[in-house]
N, C-alpha and C. Protein backbone atom coordinates (compact mmCIF):
# COMPACT_ATOMS: atom_id res chain seq x y z
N UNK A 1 159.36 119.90 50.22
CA UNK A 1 158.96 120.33 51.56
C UNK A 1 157.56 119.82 51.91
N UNK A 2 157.01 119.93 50.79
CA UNK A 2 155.25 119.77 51.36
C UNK A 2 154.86 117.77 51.11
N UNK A 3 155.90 117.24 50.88
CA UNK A 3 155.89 115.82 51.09
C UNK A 3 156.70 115.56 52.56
N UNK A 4 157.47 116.23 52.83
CA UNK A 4 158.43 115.92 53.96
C UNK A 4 157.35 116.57 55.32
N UNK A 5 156.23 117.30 55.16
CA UNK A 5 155.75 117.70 55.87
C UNK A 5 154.05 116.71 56.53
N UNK A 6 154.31 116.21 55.00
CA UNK A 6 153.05 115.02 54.85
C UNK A 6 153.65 113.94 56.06
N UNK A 7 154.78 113.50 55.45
CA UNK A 7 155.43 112.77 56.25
C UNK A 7 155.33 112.61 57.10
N UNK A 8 155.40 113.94 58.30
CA UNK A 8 155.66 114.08 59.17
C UNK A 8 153.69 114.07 59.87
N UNK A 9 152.69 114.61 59.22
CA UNK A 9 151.58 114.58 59.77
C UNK A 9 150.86 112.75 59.63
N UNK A 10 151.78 112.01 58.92
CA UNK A 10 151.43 110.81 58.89
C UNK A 10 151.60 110.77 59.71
N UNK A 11 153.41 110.68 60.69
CA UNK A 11 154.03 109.74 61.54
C UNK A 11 153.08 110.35 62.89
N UNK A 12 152.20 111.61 62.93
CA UNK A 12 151.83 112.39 64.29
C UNK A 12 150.36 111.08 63.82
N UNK A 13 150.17 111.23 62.78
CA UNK A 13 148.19 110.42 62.97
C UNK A 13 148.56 108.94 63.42
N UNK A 14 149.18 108.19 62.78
CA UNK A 14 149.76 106.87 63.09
C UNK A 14 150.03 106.53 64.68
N UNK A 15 151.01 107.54 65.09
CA UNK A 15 150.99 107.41 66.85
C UNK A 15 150.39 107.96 67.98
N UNK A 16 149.14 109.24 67.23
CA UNK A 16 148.20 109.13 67.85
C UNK A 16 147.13 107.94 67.42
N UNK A 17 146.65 107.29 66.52
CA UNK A 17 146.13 106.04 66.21
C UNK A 17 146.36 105.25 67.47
N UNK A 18 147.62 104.91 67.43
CA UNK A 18 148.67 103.73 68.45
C UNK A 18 148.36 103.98 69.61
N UNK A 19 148.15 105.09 69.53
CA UNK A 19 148.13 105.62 71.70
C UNK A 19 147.02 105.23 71.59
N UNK A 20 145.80 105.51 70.84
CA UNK A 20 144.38 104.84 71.09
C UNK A 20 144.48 103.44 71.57
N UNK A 21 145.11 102.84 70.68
CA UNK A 21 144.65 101.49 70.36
C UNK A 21 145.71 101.07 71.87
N UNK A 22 146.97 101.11 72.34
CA UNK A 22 147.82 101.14 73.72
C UNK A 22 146.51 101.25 74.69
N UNK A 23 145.83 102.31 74.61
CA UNK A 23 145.20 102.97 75.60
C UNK A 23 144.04 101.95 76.03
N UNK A 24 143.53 101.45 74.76
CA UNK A 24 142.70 100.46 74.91
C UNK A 24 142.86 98.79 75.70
N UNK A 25 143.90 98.47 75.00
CA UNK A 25 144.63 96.95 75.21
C UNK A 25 144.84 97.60 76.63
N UNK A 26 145.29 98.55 76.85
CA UNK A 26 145.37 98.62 78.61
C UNK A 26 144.34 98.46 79.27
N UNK A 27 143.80 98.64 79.12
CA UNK A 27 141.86 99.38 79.82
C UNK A 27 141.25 98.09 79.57
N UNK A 28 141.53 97.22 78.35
CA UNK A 28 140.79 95.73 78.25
C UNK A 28 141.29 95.10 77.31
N UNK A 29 142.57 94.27 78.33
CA UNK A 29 143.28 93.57 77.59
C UNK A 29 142.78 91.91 77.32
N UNK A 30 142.38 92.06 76.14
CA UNK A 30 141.97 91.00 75.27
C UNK A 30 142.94 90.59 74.36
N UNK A 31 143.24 89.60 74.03
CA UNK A 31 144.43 89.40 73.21
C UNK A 31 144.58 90.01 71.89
N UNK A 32 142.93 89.91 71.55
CA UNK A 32 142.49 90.90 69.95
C UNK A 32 142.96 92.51 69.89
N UNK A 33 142.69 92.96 71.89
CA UNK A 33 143.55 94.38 71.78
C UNK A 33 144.60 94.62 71.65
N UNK A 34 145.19 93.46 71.87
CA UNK A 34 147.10 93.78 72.77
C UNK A 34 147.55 93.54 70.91
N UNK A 35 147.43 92.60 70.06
CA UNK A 35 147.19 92.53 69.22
C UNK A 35 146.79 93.67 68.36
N UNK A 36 145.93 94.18 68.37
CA UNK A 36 145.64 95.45 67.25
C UNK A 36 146.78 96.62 68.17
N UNK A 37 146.95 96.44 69.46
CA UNK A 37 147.50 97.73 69.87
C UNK A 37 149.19 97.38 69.32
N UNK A 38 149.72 95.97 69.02
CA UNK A 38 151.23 95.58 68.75
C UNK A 38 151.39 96.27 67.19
N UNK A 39 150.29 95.83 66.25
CA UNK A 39 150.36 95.99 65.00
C UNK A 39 149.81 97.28 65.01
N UNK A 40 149.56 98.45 65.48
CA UNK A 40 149.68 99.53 65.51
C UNK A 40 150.72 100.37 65.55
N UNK A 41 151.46 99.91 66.70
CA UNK A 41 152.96 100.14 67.10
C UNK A 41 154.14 100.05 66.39
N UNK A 42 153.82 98.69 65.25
CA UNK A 42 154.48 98.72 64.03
C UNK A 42 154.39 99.36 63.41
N UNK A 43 153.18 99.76 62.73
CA UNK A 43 152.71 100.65 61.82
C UNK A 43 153.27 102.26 62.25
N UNK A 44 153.43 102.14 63.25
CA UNK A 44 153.41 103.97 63.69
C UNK A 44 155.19 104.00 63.63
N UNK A 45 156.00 103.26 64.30
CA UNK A 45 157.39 103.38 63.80
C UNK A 45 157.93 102.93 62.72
N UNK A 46 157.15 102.42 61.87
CA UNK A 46 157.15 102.44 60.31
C UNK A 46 157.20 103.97 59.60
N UNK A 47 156.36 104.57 60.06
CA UNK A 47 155.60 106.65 60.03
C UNK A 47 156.45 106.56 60.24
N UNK A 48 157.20 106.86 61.73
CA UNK A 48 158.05 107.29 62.30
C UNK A 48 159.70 107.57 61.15
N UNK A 49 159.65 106.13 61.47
CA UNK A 49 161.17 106.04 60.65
C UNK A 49 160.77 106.69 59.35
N UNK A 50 160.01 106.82 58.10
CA UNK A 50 160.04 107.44 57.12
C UNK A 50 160.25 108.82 57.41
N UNK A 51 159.29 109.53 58.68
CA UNK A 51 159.22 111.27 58.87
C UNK A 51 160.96 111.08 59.06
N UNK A 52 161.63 110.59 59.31
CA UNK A 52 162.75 110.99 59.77
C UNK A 52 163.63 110.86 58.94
N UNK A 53 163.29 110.05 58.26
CA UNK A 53 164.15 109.37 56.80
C UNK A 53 163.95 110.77 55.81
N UNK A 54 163.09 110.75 55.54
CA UNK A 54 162.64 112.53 54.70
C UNK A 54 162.89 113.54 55.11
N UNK A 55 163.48 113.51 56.29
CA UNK A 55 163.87 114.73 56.70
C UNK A 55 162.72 116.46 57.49
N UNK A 56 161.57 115.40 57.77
CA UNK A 56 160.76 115.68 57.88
C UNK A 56 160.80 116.92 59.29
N UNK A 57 159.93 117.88 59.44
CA UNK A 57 160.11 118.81 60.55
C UNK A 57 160.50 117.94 61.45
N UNK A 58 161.41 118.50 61.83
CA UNK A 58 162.38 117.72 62.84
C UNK A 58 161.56 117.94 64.33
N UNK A 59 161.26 119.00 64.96
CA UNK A 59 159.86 118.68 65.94
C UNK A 59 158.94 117.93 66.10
N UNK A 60 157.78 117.98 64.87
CA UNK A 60 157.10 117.24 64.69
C UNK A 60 157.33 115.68 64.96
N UNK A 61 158.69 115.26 64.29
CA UNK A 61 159.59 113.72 64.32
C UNK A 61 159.45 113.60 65.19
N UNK A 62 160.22 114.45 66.46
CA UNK A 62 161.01 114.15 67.78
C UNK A 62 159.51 114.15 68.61
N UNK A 63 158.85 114.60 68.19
CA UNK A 63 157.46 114.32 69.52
C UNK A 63 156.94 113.16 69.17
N UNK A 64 156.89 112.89 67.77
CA UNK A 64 156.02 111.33 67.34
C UNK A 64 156.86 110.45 67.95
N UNK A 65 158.33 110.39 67.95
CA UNK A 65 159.50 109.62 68.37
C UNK A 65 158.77 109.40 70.02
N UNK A 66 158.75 110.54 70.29
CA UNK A 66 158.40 110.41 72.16
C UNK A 66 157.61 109.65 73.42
N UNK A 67 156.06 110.33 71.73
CA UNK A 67 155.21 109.07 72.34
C UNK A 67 154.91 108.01 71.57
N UNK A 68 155.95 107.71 70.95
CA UNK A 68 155.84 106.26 70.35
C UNK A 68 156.36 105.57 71.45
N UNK A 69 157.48 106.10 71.80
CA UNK A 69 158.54 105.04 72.93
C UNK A 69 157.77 105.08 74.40
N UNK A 70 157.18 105.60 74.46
CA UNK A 70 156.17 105.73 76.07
C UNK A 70 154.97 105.18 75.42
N UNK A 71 154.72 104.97 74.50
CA UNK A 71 153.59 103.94 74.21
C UNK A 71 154.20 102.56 74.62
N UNK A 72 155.15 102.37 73.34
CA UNK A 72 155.87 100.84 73.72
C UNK A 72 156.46 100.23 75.09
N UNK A 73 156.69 101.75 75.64
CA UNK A 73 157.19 101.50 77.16
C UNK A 73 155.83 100.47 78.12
N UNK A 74 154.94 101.65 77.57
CA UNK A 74 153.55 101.17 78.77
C UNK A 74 152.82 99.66 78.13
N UNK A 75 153.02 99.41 77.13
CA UNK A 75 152.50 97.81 76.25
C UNK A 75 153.49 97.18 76.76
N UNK A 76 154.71 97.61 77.06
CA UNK A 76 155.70 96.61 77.46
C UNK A 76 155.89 96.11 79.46
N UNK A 77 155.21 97.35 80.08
CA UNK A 77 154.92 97.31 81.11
C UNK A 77 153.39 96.59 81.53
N UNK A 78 152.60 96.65 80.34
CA UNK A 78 151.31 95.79 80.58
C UNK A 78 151.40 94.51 80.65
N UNK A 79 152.36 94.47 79.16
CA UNK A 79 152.65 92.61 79.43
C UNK A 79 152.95 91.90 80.52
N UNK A 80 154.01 92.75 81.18
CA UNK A 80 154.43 91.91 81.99
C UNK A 80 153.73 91.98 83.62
N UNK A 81 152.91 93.00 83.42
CA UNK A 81 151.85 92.91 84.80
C UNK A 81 151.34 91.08 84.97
């Protein structure tokens, strides 16, 4: 339990990390941001998929899940501005 719970406070630090780094590449998109904000995004549904793989508080999952995909949504809506 108390690994499946780790899990799960990874996959929440990782995609709050990501929303930083999204938040940034938005606000001043430099290629070095859009860049640290892509390989963030990996990294955080990397978290992601393990909290879920472990079986991890299933809340906790489903909110990291949430704003992972409204992160990728809005990097994916920046690009193409």
């Amino acid at each position: 339990m108390a690994n499946e719970q780790n899990k799960a406070n990874q996959a929440q630090n990782a995609v709050e990390h990501s929303h930083n780094a999204v938040e940034s590449a938005l606000n001043n998109p430099t290629d070095q941001q859009v860049e640290q904000a892509e390989r963030s995004l990996r990294h955080s549904q990397a978290a992601v998929n393990q909290a879920l793989e472990s079986g991890s508080d299933e809340s906790a999952a489903n909110s990291a899940v949430d704003q992972l995909a409204e992160d990728q949504a809005a990097m994916n809506d920046g690009a193409s501005s």
